[in-house]
PDB file of N, CA and C in Angstrom:
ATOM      1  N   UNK A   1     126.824 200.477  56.740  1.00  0.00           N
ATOM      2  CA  UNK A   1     125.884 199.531  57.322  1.00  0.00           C
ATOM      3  C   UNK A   1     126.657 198.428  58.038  1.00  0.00           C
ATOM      4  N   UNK A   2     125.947 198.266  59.372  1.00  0.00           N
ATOM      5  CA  UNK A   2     126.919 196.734  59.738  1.00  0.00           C
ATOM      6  C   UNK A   2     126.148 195.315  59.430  1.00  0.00           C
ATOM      7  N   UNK A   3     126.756 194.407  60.272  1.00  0.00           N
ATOM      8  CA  UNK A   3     126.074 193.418  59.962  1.00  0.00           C
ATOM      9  C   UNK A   3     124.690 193.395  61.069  1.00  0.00           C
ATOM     10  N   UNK A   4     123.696 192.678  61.223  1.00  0.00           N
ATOM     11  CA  UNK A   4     122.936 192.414  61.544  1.00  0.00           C
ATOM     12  C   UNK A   4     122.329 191.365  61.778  1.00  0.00           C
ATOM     13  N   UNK A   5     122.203 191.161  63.065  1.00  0.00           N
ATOM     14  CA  UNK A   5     121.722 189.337  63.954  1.00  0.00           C
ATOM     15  C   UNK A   5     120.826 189.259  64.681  1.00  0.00           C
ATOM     16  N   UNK A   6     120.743 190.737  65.301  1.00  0.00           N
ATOM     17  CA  UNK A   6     119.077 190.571  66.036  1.00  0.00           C
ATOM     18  C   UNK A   6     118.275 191.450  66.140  1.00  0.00           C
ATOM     19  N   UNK A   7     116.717 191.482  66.076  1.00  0.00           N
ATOM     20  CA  UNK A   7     116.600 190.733  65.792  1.00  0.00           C
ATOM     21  C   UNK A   7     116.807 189.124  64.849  1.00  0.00           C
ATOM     22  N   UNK A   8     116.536 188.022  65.081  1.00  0.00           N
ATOM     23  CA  UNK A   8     116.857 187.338  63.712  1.00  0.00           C
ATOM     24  C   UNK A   8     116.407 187.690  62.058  1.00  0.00           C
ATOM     25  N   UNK A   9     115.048 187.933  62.244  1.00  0.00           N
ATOM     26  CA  UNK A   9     114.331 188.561  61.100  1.00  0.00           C
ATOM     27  C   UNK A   9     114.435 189.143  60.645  1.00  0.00           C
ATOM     28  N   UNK A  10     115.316 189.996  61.198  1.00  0.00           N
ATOM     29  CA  UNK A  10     116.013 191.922  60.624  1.00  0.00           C
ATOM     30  C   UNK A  10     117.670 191.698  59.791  1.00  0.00           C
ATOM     31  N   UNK A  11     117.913 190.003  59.992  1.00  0.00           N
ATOM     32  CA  UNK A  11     119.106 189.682  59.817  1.00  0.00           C
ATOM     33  C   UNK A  11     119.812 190.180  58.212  1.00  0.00           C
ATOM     34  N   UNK A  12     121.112 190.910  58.164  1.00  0.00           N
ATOM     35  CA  UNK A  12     121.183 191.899  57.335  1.00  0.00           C
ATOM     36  C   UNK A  12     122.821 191.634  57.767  1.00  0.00           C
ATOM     37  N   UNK A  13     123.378 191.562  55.960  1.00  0.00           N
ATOM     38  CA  UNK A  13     125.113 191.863  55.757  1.00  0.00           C
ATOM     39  C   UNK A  13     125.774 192.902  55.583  1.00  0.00           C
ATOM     40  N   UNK A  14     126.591 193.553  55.941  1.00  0.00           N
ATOM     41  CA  UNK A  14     127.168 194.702  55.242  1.00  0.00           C
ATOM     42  C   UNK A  14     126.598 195.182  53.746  1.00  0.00           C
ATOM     43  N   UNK A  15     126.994 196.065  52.813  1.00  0.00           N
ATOM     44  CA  UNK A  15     127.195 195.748  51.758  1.00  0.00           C
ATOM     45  C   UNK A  15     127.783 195.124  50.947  1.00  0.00           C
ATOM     46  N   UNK A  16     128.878 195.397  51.473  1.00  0.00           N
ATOM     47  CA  UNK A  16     130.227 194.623  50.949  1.00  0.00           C
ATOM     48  C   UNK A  16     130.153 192.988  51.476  1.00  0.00           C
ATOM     49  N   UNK A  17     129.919 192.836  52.474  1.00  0.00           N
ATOM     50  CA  UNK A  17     129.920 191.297  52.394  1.00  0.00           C
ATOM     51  C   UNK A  17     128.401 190.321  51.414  1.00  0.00           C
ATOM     52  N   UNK A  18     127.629 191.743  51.651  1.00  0.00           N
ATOM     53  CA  UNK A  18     126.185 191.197  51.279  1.00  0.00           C
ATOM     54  C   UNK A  18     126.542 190.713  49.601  1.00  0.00           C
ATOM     55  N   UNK A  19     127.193 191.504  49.045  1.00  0.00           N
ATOM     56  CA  UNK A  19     128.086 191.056  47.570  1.00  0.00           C
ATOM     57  C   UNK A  19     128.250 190.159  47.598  1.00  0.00           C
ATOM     58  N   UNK A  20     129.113 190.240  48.387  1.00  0.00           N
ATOM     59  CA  UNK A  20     130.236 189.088  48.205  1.00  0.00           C
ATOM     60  C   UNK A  20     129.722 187.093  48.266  1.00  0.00           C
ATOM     61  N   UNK A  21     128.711 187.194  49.466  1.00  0.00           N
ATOM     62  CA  UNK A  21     128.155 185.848  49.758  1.00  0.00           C
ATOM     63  C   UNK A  21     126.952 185.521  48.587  1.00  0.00           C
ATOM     64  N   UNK A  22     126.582 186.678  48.108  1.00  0.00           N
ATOM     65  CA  UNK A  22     125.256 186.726  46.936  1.00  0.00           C
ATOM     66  C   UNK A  22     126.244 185.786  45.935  1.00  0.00           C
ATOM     67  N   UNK A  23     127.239 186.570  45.535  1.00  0.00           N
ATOM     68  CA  UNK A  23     127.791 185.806  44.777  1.00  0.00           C
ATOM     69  C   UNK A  23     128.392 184.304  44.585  1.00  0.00           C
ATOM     70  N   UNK A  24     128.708 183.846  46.048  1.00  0.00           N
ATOM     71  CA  UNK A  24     129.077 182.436  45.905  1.00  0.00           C
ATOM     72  C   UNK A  24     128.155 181.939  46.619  1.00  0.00           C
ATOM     73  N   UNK A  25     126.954 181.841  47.013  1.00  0.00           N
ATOM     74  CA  UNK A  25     125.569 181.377  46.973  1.00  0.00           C
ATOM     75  C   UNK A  25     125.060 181.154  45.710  1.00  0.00           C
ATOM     76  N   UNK A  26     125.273 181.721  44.705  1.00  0.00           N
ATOM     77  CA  UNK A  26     124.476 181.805  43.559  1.00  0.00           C
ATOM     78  C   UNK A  26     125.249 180.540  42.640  1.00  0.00           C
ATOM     79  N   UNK A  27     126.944 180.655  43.010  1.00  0.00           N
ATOM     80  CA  UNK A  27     127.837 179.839  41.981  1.00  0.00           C
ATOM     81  C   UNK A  27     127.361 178.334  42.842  1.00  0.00           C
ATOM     82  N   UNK A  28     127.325 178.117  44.306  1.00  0.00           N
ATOM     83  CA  UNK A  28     126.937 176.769  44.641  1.00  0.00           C
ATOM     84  C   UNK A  28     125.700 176.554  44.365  1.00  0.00           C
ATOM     85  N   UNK A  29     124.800 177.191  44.684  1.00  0.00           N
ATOM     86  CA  UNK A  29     123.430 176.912  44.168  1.00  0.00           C
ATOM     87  C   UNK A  29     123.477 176.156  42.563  1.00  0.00           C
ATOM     88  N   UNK A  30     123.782 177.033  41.708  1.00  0.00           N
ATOM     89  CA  UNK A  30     123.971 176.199  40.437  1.00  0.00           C
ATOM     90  C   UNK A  30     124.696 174.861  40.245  1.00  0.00           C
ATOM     91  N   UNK A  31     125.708 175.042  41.239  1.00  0.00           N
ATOM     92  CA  UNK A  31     126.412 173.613  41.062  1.00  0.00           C
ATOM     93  C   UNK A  31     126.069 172.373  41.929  1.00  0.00           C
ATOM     94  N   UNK A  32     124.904 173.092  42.428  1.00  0.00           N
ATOM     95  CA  UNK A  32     124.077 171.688  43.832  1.00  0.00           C
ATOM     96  C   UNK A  32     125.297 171.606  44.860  1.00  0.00           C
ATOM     97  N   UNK A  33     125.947 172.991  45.382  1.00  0.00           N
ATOM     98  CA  UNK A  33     126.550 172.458  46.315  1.00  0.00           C
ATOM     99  C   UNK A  33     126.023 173.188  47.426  1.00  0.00           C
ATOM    100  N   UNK A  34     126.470 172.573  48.441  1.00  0.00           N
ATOM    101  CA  UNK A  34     126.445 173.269  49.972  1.00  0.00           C
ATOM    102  C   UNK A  34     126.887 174.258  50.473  1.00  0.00           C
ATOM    103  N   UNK A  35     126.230 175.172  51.131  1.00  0.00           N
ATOM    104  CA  UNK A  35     126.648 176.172  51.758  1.00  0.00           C
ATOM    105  C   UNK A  35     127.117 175.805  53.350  1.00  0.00           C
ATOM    106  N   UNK A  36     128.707 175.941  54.042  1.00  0.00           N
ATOM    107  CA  UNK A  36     128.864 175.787  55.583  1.00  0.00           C
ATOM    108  C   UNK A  36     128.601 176.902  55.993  1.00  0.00           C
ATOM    109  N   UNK A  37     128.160 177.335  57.395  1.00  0.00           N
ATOM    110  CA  UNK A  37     127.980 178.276  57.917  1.00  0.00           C
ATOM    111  C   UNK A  37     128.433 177.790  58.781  1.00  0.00           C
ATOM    112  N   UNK A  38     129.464 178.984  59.796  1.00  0.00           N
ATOM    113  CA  UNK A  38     130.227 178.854  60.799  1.00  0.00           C
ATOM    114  C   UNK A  38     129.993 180.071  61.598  1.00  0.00           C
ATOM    115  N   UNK A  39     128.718 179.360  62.861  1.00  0.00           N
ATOM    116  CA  UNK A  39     128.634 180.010  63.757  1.00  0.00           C
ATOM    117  C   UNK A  39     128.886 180.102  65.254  1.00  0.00           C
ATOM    118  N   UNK A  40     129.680 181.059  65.586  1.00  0.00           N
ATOM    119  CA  UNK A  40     129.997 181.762  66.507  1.00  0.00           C
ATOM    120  C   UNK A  40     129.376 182.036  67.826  1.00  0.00           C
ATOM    121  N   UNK A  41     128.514 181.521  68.628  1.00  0.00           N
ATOM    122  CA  UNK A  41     127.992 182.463  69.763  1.00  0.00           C
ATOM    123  C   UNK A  41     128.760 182.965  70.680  1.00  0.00           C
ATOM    124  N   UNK A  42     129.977 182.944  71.055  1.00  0.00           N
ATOM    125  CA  UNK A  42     130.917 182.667  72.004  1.00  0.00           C
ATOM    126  C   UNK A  42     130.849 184.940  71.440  1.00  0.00           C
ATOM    127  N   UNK A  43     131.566 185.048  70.451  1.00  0.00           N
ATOM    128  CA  UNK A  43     131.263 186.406  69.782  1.00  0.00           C
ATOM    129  C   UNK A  43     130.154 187.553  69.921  1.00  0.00           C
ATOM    130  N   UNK A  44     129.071 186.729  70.030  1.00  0.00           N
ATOM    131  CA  UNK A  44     127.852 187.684  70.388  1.00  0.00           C
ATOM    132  C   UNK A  44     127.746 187.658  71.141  1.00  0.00           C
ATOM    133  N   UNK A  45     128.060 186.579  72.519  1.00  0.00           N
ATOM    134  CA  UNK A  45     127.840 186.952  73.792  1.00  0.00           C
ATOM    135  C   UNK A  45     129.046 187.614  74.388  1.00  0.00           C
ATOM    136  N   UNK A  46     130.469 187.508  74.047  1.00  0.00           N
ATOM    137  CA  UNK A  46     131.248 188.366  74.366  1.00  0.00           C
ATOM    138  C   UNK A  46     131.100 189.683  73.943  1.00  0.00           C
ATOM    139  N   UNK A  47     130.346 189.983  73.378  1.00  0.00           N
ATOM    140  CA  UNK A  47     130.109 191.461  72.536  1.00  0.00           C
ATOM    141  C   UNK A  47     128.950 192.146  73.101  1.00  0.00           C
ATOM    142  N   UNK A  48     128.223 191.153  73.749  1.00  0.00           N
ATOM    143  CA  UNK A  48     127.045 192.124  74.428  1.00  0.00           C
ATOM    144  C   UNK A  48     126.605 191.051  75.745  1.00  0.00           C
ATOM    145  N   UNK A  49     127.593 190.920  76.690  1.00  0.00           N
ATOM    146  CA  UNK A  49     127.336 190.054  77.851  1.00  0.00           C
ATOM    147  C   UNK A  49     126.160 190.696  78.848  1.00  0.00           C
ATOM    148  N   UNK A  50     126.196 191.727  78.445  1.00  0.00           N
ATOM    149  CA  UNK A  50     125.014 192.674  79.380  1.00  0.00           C
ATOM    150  C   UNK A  50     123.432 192.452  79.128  1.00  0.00           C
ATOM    151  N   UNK A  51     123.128 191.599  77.705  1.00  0.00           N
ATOM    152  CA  UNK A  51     121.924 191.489  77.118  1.00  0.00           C
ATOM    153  C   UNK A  51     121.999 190.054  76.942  1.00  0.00           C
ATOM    154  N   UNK A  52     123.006 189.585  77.293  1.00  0.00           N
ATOM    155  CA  UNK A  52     122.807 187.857  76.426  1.00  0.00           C
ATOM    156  C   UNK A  52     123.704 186.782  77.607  1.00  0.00           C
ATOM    157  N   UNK A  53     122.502 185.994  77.899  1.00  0.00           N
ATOM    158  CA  UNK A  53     122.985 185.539  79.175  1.00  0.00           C
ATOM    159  C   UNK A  53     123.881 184.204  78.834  1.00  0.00           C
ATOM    160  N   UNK A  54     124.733 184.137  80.270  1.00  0.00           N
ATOM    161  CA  UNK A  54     125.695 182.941  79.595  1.00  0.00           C
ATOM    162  C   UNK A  54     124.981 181.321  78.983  1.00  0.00           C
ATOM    163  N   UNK A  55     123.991 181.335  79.554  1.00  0.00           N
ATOM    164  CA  UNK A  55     123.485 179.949  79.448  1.00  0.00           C
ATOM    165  C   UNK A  55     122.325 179.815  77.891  1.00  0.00           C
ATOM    166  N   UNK A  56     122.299 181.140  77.638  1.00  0.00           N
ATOM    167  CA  UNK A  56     121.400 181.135  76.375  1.00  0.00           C
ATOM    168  C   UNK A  56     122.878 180.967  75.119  1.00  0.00           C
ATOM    169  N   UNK A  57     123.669 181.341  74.954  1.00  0.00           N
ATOM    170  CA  UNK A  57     125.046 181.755  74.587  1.00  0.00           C
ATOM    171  C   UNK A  57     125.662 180.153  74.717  1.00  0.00           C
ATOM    172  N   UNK A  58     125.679 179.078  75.768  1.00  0.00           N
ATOM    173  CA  UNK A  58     125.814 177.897  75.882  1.00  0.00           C
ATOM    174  C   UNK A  58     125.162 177.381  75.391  1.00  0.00           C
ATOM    175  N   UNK A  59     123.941 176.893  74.878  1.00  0.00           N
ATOM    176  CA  UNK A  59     122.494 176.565  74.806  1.00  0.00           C
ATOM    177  C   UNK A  59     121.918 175.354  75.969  1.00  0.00           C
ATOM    178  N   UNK A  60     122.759 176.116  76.576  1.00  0.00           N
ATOM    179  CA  UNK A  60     121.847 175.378  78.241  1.00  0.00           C
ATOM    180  C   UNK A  60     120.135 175.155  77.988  1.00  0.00           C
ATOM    181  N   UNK A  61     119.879 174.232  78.452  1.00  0.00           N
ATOM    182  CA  UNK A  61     118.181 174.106  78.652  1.00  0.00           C
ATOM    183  C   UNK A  61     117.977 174.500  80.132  1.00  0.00           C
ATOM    184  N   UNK A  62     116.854 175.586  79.697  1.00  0.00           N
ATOM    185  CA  UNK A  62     116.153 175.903  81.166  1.00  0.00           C
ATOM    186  C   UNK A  62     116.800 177.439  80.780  1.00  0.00           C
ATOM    187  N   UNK A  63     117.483 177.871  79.748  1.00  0.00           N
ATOM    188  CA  UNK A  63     118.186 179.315  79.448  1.00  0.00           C
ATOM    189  C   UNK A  63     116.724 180.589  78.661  1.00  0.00           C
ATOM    190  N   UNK A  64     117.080 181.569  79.550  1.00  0.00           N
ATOM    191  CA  UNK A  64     115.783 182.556  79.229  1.00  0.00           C
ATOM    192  C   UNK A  64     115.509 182.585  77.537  1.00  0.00           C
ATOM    193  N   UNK A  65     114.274 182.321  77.249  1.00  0.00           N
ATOM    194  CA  UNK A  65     114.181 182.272  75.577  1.00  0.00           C
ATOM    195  C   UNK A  65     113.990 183.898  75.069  1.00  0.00           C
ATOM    196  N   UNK A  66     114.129 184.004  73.757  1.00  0.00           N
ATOM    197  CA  UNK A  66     114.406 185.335  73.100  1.00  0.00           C
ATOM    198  C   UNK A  66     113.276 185.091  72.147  1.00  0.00           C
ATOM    199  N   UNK A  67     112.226 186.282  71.646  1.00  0.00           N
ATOM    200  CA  UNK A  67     111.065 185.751  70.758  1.00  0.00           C
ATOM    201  C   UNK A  67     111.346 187.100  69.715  1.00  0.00           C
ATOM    202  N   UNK A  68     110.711 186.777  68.838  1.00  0.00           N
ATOM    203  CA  UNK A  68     111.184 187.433  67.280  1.00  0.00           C
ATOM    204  C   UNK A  68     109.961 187.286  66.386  1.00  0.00           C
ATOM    205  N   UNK A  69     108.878 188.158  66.164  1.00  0.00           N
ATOM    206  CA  UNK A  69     107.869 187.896  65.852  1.00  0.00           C
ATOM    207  C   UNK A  69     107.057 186.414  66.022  1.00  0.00           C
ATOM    208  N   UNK A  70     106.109 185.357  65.329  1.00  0.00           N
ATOM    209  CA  UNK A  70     105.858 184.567  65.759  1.00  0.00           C
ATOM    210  C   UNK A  70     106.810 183.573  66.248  1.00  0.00           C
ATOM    211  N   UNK A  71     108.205 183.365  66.523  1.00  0.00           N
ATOM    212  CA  UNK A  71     109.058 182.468  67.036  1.00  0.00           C
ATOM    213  C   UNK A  71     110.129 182.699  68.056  1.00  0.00           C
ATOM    214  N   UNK A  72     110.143 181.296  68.651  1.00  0.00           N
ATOM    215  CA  UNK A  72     110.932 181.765  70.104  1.00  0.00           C
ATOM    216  C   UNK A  72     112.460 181.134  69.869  1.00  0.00           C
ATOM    217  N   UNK A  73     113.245 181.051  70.361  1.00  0.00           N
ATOM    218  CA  UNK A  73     114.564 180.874  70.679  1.00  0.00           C
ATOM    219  C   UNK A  73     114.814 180.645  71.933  1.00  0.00           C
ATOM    220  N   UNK A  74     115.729 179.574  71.923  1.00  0.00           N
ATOM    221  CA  UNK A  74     115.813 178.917  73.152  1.00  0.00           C
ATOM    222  C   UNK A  74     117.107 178.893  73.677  1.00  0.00           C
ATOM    223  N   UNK A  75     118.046 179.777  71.770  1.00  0.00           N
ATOM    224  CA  UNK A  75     119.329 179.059  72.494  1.00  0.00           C
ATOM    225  C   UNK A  75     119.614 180.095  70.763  1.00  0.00           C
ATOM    226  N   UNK A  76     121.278 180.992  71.424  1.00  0.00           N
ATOM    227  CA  UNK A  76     121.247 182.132  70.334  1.00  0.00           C
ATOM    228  C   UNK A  76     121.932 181.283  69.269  1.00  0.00           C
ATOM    229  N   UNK A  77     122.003 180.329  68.936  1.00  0.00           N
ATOM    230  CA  UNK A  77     122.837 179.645  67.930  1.00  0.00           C
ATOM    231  C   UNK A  77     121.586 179.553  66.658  1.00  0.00           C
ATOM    232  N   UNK A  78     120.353 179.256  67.482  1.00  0.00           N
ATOM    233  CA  UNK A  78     118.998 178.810  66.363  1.00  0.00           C
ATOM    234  C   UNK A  78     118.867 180.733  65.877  1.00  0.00           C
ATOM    235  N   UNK A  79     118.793 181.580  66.751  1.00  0.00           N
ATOM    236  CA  UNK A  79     118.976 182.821  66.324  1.00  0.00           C
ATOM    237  C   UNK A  79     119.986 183.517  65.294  1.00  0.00           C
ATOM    238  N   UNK A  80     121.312 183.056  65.583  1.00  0.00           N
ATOM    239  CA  UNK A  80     121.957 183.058  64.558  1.00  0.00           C
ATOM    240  C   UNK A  80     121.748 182.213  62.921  1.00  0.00           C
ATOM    241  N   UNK A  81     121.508 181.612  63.474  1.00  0.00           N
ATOM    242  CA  UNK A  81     121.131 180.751  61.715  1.00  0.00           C
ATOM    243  C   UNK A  81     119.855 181.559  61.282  1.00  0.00           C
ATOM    244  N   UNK A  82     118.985 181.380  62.122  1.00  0.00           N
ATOM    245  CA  UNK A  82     117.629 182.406  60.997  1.00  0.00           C
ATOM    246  C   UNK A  82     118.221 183.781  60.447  1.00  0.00           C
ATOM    247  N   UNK A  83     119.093 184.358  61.564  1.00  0.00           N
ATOM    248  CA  UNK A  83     119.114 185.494  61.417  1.00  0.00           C
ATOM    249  C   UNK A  83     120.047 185.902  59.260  1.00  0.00           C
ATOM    250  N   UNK A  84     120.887 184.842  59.698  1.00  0.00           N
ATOM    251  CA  UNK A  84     121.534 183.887  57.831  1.00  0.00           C
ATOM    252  C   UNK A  84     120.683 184.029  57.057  1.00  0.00           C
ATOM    253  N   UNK A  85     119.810 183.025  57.394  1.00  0.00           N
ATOM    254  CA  UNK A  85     118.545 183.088  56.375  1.00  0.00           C
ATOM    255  C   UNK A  85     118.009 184.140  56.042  1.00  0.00           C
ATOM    256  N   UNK A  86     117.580 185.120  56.961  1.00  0.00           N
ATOM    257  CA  UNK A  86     117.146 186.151  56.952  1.00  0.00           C
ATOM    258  C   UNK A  86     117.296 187.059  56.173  1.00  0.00           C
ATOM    259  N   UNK A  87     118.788 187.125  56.024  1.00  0.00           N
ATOM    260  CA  UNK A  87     120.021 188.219  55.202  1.00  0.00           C
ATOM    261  C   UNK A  87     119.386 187.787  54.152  1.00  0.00           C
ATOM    262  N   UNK A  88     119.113 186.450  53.259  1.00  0.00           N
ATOM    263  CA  UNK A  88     118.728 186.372  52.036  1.00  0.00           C
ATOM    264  C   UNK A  88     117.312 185.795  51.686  1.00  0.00           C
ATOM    265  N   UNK A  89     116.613 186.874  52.691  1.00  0.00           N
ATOM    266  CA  UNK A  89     115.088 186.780  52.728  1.00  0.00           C
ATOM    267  C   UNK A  89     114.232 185.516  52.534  1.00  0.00           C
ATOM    268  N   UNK A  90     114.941 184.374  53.196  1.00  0.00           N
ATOM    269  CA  UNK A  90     114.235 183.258  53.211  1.00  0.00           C
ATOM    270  C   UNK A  90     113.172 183.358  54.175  1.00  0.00           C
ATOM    271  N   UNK A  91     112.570 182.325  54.862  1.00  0.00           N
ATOM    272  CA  UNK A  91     111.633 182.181  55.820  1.00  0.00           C
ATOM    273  C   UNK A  91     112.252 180.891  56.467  1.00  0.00           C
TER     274      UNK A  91
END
């Protein structure tokens, strides 16, 4: 399985990583700490420049939006974070 970002909603870890973050999600959660997330768009748009335009990838305003059941995206960085959430079936 790979990872998975888009849709956002479909957002999905390996197995092996899906382990791995379950597990130190669960140890900060108990200890009231924070989770960083370090995201990348520079990666997804170099990886699929043919589908993902430079200015959505920048989060230029006025950049073509991307929609994902009831919600839109304006800018793939807000896509990437749901897509996080997603992996661990938040809303």
């Amino acid at each position: 399985m790979e990872t998975i970002s888009y849709p956002p909603s479909a957002g999905a870890f390996t197995n092996e990583a899906a382990a791995a973050i379950s597990s130190i999600a669960s140890i900060l959660l108990n200890h009231g700490a924070s989770l960083m997330l370090n995201v990348y768009p520079y990666f997804a748009y170099a990886a699929d420049t043919d589908s993902i335009s430079l200015d959505y990838a920048l989060l230029r305003p006025g950049a073509p939006s991307a929609g994902d059941q009831n919600l839109v995206y304006d800018n793939i960085f807000d896509g990437m974070v749901d897509a996080f959430y997603a992996s661990f079936g938040e809303d």
